[in-house]
Protein backbone atom coordinates (compact mmCIF):
# COMPACT_ATOMS: atom_id res chain seq x y z
CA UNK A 1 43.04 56.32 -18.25
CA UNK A 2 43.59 56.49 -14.61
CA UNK A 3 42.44 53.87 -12.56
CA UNK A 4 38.93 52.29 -11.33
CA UNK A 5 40.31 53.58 -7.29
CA UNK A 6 41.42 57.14 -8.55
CA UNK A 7 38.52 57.73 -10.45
CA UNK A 8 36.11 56.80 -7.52
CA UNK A 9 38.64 59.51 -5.14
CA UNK A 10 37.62 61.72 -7.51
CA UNK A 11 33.82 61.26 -7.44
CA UNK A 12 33.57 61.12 -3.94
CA UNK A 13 35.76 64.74 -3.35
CA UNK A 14 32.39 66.17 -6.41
CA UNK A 15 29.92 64.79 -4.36
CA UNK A 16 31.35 66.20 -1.47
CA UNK A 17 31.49 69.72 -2.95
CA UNK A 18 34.71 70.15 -4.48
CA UNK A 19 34.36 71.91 -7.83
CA UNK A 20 35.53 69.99 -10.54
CA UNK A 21 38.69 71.69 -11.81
CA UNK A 22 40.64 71.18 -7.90
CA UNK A 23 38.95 67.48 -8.18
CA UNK A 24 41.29 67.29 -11.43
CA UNK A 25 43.88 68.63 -10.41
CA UNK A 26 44.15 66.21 -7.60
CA UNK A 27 43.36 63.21 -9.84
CA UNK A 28 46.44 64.25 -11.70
CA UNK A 29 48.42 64.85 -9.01
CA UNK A 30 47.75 61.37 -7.72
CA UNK A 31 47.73 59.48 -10.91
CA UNK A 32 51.90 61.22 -11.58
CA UNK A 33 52.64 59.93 -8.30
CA UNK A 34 51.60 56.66 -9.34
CA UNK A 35 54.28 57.19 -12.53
CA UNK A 36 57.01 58.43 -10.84
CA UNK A 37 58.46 55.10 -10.78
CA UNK A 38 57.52 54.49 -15.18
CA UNK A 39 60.35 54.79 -17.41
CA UNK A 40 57.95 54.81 -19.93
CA UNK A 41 55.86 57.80 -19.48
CA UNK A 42 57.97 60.27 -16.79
CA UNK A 43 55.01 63.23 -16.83
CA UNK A 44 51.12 62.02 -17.34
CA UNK A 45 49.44 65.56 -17.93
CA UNK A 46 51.60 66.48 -20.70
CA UNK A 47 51.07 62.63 -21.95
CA UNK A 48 47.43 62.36 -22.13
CA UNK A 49 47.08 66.59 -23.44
CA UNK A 50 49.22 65.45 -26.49
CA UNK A 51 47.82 66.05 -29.95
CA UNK A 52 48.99 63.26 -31.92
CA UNK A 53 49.02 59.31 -31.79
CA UNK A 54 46.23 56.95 -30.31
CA UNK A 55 45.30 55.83 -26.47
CA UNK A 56 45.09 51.22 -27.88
CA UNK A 57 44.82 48.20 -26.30
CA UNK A 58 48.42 47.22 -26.67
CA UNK A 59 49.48 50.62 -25.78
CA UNK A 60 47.44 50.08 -22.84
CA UNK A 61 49.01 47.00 -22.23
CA UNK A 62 52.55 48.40 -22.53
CA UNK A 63 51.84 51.41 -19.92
CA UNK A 64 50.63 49.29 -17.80
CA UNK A 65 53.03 46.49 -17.94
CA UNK A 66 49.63 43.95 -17.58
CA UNK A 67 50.50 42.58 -21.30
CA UNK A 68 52.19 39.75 -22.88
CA UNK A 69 55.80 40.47 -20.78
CA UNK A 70 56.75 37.10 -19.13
CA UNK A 71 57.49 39.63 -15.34
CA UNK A 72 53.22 39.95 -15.50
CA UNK A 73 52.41 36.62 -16.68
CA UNK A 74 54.73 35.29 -13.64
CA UNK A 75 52.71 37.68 -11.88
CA UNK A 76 49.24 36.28 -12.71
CA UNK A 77 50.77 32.21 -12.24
CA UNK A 78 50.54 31.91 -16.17
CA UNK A 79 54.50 31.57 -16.53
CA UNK A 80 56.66 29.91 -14.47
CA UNK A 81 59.36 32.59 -14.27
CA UNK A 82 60.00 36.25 -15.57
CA UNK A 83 62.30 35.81 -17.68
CA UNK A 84 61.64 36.87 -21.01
CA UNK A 85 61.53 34.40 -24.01
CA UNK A 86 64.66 35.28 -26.02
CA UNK A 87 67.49 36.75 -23.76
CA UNK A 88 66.93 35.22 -20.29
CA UNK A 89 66.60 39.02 -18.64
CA UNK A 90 63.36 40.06 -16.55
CA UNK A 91 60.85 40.51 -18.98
CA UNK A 92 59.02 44.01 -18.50
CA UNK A 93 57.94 46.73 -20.93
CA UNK A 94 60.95 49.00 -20.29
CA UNK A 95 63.26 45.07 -21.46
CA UNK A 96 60.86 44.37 -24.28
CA UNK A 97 61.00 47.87 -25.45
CA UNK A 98 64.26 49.45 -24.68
CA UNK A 99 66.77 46.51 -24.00
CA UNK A 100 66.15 43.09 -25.20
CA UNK A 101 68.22 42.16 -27.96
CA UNK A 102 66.10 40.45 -30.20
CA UNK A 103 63.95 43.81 -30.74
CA UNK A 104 67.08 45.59 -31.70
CA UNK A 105 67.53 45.67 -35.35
CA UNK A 106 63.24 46.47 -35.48
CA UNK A 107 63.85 48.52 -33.16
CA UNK A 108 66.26 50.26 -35.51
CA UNK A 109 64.62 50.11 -38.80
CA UNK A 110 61.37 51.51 -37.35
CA UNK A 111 63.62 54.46 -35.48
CA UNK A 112 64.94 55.25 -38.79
CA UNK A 113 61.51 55.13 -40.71
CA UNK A 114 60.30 57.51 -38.35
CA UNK A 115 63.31 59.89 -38.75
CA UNK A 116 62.83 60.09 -42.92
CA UNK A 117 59.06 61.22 -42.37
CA UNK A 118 60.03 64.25 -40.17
C-alpha cells in the first residue's frame, strides 16, 4: 500500500480535475521512485498486479523495513545499536533475509521445498 502522503497527492490532483487513470499513473510513478533504492522489491506495479501470494502484516513489516530488524528498532530508541542479534552486521530486511548467517540453512531448506512443488 503506498503511503498516507502519496495517497493524499493523489486525492488532491482528483479533486482538482485530473481523471483518475493519469492520477494513478502518477501515484505509481512516485511510489517506484520511492523503491528505487529496495533490494527487496526493484519494480512496484508489476509487484502489487501479481496473481499469487498475500499483501500480511509481517510482509508489511519486511517491505517496509519498520519490523523486528535491530537497524529500525535503533531507529525508534528501542535498541541501543543496529546490529543484529546473531552475527554483529547491520540488521535490515535485505541482512535478515538475504545475508545473515543464522537464517542460512532455513533459508535453504525452505528454497528447496519450494523448488519440489514447482
Amino acid at each position: 500500500m503506498p503511503s498516507i502522503e502519496l495517497l493524499a497527492r493523489t486525492r488532491c490532483e482528483r479533486q482538482r480535475g485530473v481523471n483518475k487513470l493519469t492520477a494513478m499513473a502518477r501515484l505509481l510513478e512516485k511510489w517506484q521512485e520511492k523503491w528505487e533504492s529496495s533490494s527487496l522489491i526493484p519494480e512496484i506495479a508489476s509487484w502489487i498486479s501479481r496473481k499469487h501470494g498475500e499483501k500480511t502484516f509481517h510482509l508489511s513489516q519486511a517491505l517496509s523495513g519498520h519490523g523486528f530488524f535491530s537497524k529500525y528498532l535503533h531507529f525508534i530508541a528501542r535498541k541501543e545499536d543496529d546490529k543484529c542479534w546473531y552475527c554483529e552486521e547491520d540488521d535490515s530486511p535485505e541482512h535478515k533475509f538475504f545475508g545473515c548467517s543464522r537464517w542460512a540453512t532455513m533459508k535453504q531448506i525452505s528454497e528447496k521445498c519450494w523448488n519440489r512443488r514447482r
